[in-house]
C-alpha atoms as a PDB file:
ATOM      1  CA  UNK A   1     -28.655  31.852 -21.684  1.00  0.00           C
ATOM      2  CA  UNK A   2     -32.093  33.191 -22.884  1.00  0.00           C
ATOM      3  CA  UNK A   3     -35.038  33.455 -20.645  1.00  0.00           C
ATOM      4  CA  UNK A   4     -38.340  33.449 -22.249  1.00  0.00           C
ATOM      5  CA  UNK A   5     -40.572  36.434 -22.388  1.00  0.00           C
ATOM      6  CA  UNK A   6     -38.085  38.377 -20.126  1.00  0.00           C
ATOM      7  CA  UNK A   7     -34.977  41.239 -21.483  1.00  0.00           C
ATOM      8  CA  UNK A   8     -33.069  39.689 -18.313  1.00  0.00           C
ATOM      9  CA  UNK A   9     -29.746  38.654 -19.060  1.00  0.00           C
ATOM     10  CA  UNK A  10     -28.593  36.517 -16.592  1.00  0.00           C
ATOM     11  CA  UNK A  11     -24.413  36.253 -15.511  1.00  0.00           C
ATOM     12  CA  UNK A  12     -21.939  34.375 -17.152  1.00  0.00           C
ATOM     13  CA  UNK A  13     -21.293  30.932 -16.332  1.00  0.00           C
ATOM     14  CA  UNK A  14     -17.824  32.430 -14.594  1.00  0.00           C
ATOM     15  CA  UNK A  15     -19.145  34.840 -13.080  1.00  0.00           C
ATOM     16  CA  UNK A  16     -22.271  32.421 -11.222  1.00  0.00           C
ATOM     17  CA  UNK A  17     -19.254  30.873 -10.001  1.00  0.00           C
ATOM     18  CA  UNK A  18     -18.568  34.184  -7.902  1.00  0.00           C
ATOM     19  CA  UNK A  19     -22.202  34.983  -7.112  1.00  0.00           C
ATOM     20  CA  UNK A  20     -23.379  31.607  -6.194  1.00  0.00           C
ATOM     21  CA  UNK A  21     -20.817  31.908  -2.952  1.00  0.00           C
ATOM     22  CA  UNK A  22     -21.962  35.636  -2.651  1.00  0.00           C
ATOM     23  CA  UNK A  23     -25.695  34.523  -2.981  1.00  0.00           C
ATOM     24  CA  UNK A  24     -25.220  31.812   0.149  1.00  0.00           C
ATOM     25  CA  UNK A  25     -23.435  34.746   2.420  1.00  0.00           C
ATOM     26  CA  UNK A  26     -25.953  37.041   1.778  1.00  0.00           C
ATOM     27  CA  UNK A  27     -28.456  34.810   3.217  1.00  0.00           C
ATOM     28  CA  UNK A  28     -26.793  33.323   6.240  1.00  0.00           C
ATOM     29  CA  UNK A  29     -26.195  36.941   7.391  1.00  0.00           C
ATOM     30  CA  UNK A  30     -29.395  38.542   6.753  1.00  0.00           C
ATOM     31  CA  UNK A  31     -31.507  38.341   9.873  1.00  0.00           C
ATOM     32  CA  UNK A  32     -34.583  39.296   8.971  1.00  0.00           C
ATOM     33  CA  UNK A  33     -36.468  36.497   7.579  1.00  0.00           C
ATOM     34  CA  UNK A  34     -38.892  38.464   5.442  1.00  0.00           C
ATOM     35  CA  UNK A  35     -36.283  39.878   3.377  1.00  0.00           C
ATOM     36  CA  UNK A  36     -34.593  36.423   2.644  1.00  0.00           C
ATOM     37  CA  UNK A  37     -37.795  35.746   1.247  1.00  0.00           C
ATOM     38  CA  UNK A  38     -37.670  38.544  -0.765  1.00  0.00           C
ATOM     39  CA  UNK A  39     -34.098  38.044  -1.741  1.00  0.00           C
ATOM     40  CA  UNK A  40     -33.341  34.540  -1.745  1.00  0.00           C
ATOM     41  CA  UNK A  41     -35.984  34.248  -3.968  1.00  0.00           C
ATOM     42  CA  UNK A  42     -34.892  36.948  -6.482  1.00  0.00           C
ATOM     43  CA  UNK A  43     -31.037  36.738  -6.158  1.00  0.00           C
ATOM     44  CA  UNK A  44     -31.256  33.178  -7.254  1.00  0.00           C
ATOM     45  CA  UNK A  45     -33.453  33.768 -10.239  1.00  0.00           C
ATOM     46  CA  UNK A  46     -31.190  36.564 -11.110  1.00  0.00           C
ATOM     47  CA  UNK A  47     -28.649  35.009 -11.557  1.00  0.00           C
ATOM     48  CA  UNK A  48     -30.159  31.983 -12.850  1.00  0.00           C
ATOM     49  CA  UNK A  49     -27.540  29.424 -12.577  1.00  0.00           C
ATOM     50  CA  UNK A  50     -29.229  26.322 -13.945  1.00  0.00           C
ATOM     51  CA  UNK A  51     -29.944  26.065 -17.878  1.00  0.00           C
ATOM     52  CA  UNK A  52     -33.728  24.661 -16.873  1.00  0.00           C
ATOM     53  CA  UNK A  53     -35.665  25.251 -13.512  1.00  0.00           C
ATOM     54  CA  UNK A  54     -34.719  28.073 -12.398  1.00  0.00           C
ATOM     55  CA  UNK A  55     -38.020  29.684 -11.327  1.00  0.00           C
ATOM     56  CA  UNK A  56     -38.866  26.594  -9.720  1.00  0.00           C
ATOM     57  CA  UNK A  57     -35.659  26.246  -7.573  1.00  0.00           C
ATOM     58  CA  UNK A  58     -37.111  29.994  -7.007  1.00  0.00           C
ATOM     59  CA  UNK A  59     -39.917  29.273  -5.832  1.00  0.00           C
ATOM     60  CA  UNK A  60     -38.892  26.257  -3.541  1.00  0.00           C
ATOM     61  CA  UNK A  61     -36.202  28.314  -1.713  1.00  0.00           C
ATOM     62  CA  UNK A  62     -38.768  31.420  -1.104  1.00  0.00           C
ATOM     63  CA  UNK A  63     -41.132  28.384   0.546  1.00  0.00           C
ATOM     64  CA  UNK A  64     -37.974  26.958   2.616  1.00  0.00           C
ATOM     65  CA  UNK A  65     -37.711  30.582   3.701  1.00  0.00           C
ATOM     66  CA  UNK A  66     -41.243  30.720   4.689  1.00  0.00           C
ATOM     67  CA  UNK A  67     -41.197  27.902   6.773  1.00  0.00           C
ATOM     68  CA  UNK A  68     -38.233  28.541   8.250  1.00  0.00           C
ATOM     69  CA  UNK A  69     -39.329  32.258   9.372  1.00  0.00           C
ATOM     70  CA  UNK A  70     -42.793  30.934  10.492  1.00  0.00           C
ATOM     71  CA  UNK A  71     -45.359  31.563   7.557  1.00  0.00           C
ATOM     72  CA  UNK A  72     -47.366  28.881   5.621  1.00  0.00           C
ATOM     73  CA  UNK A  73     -45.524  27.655   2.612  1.00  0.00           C
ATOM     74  CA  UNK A  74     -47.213  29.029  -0.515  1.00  0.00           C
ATOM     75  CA  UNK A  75     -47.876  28.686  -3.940  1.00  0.00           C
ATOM     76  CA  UNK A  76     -48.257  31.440  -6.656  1.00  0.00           C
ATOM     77  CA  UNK A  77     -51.646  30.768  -8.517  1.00  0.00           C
ATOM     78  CA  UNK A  78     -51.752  30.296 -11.710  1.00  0.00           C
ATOM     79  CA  UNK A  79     -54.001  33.599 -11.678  1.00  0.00           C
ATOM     80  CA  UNK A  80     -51.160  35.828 -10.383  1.00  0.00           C
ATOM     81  CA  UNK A  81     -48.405  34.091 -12.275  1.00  0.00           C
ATOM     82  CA  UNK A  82     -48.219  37.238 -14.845  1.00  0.00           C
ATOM     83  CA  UNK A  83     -48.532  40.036 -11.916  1.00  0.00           C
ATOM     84  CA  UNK A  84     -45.551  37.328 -10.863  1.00  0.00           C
ATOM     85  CA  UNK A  85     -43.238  37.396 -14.085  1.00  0.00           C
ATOM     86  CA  UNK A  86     -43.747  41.470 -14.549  1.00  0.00           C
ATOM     87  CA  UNK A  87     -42.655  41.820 -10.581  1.00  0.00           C
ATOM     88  CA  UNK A  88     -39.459  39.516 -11.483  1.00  0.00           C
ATOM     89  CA  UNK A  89     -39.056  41.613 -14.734  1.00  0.00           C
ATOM     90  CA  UNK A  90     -39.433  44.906 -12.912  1.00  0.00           C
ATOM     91  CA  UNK A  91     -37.006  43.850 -10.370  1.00  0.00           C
ATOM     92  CA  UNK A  92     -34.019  42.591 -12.780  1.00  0.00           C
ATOM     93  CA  UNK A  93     -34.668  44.336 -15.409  1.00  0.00           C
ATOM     94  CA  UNK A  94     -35.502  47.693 -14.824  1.00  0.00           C
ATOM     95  CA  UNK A  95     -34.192  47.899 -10.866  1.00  0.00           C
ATOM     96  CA  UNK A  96     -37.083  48.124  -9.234  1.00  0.00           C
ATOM     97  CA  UNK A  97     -37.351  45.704  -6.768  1.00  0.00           C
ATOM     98  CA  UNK A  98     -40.495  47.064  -5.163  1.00  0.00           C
ATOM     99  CA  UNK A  99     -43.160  45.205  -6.971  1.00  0.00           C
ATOM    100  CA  UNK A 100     -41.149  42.046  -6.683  1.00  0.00           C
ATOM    101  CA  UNK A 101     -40.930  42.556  -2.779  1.00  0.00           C
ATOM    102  CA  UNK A 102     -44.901  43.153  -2.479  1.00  0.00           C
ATOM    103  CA  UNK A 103     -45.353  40.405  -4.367  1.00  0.00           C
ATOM    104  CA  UNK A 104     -44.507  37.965  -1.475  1.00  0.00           C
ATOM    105  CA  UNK A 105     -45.647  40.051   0.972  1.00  0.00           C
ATOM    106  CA  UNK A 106     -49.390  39.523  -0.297  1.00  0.00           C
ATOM    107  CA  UNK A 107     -48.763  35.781   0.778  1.00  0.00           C
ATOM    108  CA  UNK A 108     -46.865  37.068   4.075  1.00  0.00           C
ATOM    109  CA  UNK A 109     -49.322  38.541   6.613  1.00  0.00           C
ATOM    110  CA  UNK A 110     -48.660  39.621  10.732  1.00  0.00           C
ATOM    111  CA  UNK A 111     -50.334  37.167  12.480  1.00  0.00           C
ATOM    112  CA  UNK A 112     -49.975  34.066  10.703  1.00  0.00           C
ATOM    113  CA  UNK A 113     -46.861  32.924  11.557  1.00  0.00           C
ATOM    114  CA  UNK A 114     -46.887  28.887  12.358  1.00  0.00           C
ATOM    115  CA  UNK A 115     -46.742  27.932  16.109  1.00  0.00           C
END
């Protein structure tokens, strides 16, 4: 699998097989919802297991996440989508998950949860 304009290597098809199961637990367990943004989001781009729309499945689970913990779904604008791909390259890449995480949390702010 090659991913353009990123040095991310995503997992081997066997071993999405183990993560994908890992991925799902990870989420069901994690209470706080503004980290399964931040990791639902990531985790399944990471390991990337589709050959083609990836970053959208992405994207679609971090706004399922939204919703579900209370925020306005979102969508990146084409403006920020290279402050985007160098927070998702950061994160996998170099293990630095911090940009990644303030990425969202631009879109994420107290007070404007849904009623």
């Amino acid at each position: 699998m090659y991913i353009r304009r990123s040095m991310h290597v995503p997992p081997s098809p066997g071993a999405v097989r183990d993560a994908m199961p890992a991925f799902f637990d990870l989420l069901r367990e994690e209470p706080e919802p503004a980290v399964r943004i931040v990791l639902g989001h990531f985790i399944f781009v990471y390991i990337h297991p589709y050959t083609d729309g990836n970053g959208r499945m992405g994207r679609f689970l971090m706004n399922l996440m939204l919703a579900a913990g209370g925020w306005d779904w979102t969508v990146i604008p084409f403006e920020k989508q290279d402050t985007y791909m160098s927070a998702l390259e950061e994160a996998s890449v170099r293990e630095d998950i911090g940009p990644f995480a303030n990425f969202p949390a631009g879109f994420i702010k107290e007070g404007i949860r849904l009623q």
